[in-house]
C-alpha atoms as a PDB file:
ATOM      1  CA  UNK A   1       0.000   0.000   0.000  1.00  0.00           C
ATOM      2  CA  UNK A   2       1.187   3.456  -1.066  1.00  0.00           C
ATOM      3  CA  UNK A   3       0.969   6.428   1.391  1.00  0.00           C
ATOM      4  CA  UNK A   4       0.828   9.777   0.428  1.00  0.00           C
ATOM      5  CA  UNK A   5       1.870  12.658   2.763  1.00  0.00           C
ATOM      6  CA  UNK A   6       1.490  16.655   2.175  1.00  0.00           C
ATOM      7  CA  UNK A   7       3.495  18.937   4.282  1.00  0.00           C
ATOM      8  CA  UNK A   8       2.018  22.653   4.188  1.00  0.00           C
ATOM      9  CA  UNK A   9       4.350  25.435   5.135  1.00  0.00           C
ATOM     10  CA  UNK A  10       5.480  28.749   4.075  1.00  0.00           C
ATOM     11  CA  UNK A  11       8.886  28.962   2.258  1.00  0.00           C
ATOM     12  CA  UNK A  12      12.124  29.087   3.985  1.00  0.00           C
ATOM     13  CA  UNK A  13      10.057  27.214   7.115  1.00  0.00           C
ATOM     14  CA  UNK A  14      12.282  23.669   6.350  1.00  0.00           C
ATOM     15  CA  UNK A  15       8.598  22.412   4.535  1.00  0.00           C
ATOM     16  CA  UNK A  16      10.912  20.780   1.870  1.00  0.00           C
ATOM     17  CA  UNK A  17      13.440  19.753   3.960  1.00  0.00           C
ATOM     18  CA  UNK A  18      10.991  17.852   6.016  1.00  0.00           C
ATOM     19  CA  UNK A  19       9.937  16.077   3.567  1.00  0.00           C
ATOM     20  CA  UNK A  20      13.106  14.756   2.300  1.00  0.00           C
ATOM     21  CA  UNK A  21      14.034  13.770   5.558  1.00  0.00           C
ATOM     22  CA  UNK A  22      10.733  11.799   6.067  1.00  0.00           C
ATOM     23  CA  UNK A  23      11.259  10.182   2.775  1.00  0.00           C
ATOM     24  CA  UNK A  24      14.532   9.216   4.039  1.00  0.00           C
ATOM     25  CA  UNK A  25      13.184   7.842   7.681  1.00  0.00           C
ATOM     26  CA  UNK A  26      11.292   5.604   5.116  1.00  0.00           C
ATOM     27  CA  UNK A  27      14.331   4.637   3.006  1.00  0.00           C
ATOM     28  CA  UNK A  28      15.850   3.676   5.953  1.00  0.00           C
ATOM     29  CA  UNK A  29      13.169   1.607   7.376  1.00  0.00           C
ATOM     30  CA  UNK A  30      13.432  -0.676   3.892  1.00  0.00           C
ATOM     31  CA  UNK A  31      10.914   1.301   1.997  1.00  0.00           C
ATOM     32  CA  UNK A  32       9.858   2.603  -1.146  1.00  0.00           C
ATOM     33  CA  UNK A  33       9.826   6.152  -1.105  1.00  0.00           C
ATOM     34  CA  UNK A  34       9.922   9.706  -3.212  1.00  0.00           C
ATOM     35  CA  UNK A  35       9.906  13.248  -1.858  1.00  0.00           C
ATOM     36  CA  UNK A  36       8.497  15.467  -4.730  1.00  0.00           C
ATOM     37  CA  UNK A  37       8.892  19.550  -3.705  1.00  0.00           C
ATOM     38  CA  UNK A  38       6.578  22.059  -5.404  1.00  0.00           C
ATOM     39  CA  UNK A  39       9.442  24.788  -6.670  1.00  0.00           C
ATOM     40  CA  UNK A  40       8.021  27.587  -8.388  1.00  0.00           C
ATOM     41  CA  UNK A  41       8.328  31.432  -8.221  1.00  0.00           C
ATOM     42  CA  UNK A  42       8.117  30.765  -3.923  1.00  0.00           C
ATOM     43  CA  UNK A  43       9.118  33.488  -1.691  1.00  0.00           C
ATOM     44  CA  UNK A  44      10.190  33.065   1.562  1.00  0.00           C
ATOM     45  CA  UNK A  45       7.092  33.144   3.650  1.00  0.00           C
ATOM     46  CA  UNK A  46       4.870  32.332   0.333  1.00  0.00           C
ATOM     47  CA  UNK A  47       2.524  29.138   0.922  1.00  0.00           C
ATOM     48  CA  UNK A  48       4.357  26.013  -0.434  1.00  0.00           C
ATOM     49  CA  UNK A  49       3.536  22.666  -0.155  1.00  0.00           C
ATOM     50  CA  UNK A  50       6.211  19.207  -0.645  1.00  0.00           C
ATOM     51  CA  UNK A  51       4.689  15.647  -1.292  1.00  0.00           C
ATOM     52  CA  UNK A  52       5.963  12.306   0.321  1.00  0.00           C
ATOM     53  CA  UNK A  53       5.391   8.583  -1.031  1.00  0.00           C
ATOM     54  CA  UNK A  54       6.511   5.720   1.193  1.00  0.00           C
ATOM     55  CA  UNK A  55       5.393   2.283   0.231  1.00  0.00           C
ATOM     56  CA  UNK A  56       5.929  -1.115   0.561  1.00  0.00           C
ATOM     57  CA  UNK A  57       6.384  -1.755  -3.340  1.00  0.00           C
ATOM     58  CA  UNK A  58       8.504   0.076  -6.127  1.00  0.00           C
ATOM     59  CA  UNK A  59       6.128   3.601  -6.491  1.00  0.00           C
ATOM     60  CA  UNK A  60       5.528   3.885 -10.066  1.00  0.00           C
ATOM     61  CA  UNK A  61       4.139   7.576  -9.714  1.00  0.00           C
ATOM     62  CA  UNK A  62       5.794  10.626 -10.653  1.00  0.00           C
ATOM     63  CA  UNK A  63       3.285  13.403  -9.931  1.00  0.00           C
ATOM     64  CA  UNK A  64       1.923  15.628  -7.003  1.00  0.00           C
ATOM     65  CA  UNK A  65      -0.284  13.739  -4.761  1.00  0.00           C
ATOM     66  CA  UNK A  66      -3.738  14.248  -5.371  1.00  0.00           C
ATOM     67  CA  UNK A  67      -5.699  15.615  -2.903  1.00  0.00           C
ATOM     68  CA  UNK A  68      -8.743  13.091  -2.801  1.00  0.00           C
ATOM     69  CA  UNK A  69      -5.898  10.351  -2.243  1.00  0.00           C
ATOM     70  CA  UNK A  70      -3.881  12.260   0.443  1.00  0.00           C
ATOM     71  CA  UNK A  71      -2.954   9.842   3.628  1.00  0.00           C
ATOM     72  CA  UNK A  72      -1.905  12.670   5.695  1.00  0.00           C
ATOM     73  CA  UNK A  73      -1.640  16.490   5.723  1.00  0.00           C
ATOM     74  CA  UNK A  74       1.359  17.798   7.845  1.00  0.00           C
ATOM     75  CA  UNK A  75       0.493  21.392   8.268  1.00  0.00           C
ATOM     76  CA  UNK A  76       3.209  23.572   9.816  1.00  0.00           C
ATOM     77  CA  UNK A  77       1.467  27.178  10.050  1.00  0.00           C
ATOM     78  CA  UNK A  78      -1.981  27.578  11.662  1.00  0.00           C
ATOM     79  CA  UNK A  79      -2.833  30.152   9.355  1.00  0.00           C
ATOM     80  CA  UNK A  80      -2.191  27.425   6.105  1.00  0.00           C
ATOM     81  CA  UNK A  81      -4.943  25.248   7.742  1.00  0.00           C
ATOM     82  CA  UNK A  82      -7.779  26.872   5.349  1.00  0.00           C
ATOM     83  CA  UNK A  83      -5.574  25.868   2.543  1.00  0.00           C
ATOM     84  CA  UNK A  84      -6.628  22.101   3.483  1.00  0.00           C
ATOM     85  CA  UNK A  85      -9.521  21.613   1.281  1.00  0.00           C
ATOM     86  CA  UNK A  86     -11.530  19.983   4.144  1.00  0.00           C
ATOM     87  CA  UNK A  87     -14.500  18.630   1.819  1.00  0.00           C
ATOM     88  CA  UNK A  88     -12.874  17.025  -0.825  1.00  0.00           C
ATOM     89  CA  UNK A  89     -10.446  14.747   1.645  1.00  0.00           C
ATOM     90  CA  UNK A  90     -11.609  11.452   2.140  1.00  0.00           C
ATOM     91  CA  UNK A  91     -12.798   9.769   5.225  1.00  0.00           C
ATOM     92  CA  UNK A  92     -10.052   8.568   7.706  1.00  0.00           C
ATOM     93  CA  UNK A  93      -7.203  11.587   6.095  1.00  0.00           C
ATOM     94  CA  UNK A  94      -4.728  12.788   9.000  1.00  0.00           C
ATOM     95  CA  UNK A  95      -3.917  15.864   9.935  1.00  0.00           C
ATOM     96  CA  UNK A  96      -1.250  16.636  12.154  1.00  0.00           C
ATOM     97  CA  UNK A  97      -1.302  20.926  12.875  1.00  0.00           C
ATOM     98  CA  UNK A  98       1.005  22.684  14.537  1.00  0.00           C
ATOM     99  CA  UNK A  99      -1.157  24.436  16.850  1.00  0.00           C
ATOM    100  CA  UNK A 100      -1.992  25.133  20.655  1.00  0.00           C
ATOM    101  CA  UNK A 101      -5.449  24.311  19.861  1.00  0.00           C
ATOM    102  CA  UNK A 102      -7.763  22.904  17.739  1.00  0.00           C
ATOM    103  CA  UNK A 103      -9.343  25.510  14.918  1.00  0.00           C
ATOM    104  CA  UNK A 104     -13.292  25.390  15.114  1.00  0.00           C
ATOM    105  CA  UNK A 105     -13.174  24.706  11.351  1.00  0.00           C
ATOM    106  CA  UNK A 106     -12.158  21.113  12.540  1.00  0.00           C
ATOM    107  CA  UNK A 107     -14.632  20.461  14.792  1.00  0.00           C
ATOM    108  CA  UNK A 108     -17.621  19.170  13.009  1.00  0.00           C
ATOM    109  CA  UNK A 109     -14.803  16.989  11.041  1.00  0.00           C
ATOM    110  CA  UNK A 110     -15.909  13.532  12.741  1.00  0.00           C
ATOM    111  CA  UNK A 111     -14.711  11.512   9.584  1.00  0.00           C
ATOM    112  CA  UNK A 112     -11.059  12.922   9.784  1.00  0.00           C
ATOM    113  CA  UNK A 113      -8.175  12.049  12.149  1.00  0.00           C
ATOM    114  CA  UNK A 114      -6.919  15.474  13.396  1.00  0.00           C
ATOM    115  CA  UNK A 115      -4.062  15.472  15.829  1.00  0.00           C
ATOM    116  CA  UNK A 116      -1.808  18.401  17.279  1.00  0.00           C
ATOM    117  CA  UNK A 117       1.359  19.374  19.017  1.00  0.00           C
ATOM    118  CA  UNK A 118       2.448  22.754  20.112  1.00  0.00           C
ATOM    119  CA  UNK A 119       5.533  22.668  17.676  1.00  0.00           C
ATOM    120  CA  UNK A 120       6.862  26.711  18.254  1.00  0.00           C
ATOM    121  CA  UNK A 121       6.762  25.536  21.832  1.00  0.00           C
ATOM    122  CA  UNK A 122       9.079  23.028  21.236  1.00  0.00           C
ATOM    123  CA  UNK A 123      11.228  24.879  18.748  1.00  0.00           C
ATOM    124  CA  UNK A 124      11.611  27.839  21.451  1.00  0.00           C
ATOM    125  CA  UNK A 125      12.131  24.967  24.094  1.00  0.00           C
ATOM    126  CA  UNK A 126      15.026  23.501  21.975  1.00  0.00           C
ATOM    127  CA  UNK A 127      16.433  26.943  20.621  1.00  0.00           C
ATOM    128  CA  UNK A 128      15.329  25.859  16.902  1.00  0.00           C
ATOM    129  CA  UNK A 129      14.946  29.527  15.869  1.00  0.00           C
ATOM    130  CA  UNK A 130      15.793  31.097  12.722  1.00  0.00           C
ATOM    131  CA  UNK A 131      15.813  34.783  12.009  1.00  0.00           C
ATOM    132  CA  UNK A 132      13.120  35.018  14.250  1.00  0.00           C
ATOM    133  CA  UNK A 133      11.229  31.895  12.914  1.00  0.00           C
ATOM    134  CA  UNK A 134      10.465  28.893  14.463  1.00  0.00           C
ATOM    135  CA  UNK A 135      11.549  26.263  12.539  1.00  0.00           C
ATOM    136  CA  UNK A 136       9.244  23.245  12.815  1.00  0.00           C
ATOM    137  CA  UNK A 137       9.447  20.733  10.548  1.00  0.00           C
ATOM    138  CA  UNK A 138      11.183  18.112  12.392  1.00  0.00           C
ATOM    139  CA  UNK A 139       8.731  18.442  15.487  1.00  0.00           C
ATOM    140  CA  UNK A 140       6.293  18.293  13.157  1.00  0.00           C
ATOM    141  CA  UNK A 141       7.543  15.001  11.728  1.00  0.00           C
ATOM    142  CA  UNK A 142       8.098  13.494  15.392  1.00  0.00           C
ATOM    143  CA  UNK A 143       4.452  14.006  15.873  1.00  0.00           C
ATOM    144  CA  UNK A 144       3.510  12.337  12.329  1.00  0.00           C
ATOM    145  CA  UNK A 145       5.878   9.430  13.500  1.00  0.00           C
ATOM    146  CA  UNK A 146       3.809   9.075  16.452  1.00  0.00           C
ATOM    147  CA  UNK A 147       0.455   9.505  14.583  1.00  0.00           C
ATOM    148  CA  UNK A 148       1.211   6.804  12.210  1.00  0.00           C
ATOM    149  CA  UNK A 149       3.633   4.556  13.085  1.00  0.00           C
ATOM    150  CA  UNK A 150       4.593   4.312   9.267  1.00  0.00           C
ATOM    151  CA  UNK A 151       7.866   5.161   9.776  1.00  0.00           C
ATOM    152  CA  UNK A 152       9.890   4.464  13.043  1.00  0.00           C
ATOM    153  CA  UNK A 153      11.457   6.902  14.889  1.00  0.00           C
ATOM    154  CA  UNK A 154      14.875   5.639  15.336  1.00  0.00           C
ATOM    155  CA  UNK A 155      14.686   6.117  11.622  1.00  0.00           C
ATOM    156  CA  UNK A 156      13.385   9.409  12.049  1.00  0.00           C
ATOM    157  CA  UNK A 157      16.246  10.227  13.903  1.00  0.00           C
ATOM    158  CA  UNK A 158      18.971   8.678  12.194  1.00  0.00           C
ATOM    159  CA  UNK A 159      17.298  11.170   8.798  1.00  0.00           C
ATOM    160  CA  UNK A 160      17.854  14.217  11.122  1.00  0.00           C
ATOM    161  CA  UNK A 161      21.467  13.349  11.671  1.00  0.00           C
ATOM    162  CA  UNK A 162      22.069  12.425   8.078  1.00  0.00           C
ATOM    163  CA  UNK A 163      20.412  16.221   6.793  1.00  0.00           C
ATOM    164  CA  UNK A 164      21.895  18.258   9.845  1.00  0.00           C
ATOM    165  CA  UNK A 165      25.299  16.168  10.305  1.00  0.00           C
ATOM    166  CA  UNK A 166      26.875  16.753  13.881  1.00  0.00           C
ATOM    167  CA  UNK A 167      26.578  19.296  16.463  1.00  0.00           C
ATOM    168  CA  UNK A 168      24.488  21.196  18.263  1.00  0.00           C
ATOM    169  CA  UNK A 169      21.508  21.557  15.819  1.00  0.00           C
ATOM    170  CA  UNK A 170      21.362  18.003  15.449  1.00  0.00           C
ATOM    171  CA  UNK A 171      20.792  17.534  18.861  1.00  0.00           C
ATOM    172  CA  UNK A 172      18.587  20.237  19.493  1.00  0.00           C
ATOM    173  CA  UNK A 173      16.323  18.787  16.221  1.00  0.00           C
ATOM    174  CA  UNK A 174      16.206  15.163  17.781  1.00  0.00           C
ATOM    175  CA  UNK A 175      15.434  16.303  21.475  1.00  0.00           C
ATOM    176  CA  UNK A 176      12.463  18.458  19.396  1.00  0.00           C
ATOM    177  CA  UNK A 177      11.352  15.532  17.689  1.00  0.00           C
ATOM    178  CA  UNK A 178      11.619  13.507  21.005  1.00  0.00           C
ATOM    179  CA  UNK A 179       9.057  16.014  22.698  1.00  0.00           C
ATOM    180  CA  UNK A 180       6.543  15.695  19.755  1.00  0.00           C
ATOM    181  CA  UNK A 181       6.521  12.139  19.664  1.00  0.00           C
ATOM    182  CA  UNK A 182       5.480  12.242  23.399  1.00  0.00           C
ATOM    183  CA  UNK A 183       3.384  15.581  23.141  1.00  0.00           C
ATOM    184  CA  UNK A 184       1.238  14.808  20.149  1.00  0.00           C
ATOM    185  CA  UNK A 185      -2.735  14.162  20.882  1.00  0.00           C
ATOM    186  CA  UNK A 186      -5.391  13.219  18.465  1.00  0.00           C
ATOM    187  CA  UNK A 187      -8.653  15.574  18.677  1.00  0.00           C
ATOM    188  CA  UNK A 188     -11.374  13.794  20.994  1.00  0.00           C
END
């Protein structure tokens, strides 16, 4: 079975980066797996969006996910939830917002699975600030990890190391994606 994952973020918030690192965690754990980023005429802090496919079997597909068939939605910006085109996504979808709190928009959404961590917590906990950004996309992936358990987080891990190298941000990413994986909740 094919999974496909779309990470929402604004440029220069490590939306791309996540995903290559997740495809990675997947690569790792023996799968199949593509990251495909959306590169256009982006700005930084322009809406962007980068697509993940991890499967158990050679993934034949060489296109942007398509929304209908999206897995899981990874949104790292509250204000990119209304980007989500909540009608058209099919029962069961994930999404995993960074957020302190659920958005009303979600609550009447009984046939999605909608989880959340506080991820700028965590990035100001860990010191994973960047020109006065918090940069999220590894928390955010820590609490996909957890939602899913498609890919494991050892190999989570082990893709932070291998995009950051050694040294202090490495750390500071893995402790971040350590506190998602335990802080993440699933709306009740």
């Amino acid at each position: 079975m094919m999974i496909e994952i779309r990470i929402v973020s604004r440029g220069g918030q490590g939306g791309v980066t996540g995903a290559k690192m997740l495809a990675y965690a997947g690569h790792l754990d023996g799968k199949f797996v593509q990251a495909i980023p959306k590169y256009g005429a982006e700005r930084k802090g322009a809406p962007i969006y980068a697509d993940v496919r991890i499967s158990n079997t050679h993934v034949k597909t060489h296109a942007p996910v398509i929304t209908a068939n999206t897995h899981s939605w990874i949104v790292l910006e509250p204000s990119l939830i209304q980007t989500i085109p909540l009608s058209n996504l099919t029962s069961g979808t994930l999404i995993v917002i960074n957020s302190q709190q659920y958005p009303e928009s979600f609550k009447s959404k009984e046939n999605l699975k909608i989880g959340k961590v506080d991820a700028v917590k965590i990035a100001r906990e860990c010191g994973l600030i960047k020109s006065g950004t918090e940069m999220v996309s590894t928390i955010m992936l820590g609490a996909w990890v957890k939602a899913t358990n498609i890919v494991s987080l050892d190999s989570l891990k082990e893709a932070v190391k291998h995009q950051f190298g050694k040294g202090k941000l490495t750390d500071a990413n893995i402790q971040s994606v350590e506190l998602a994986y335990s802080q993440f909740e699933f709306m009740k």
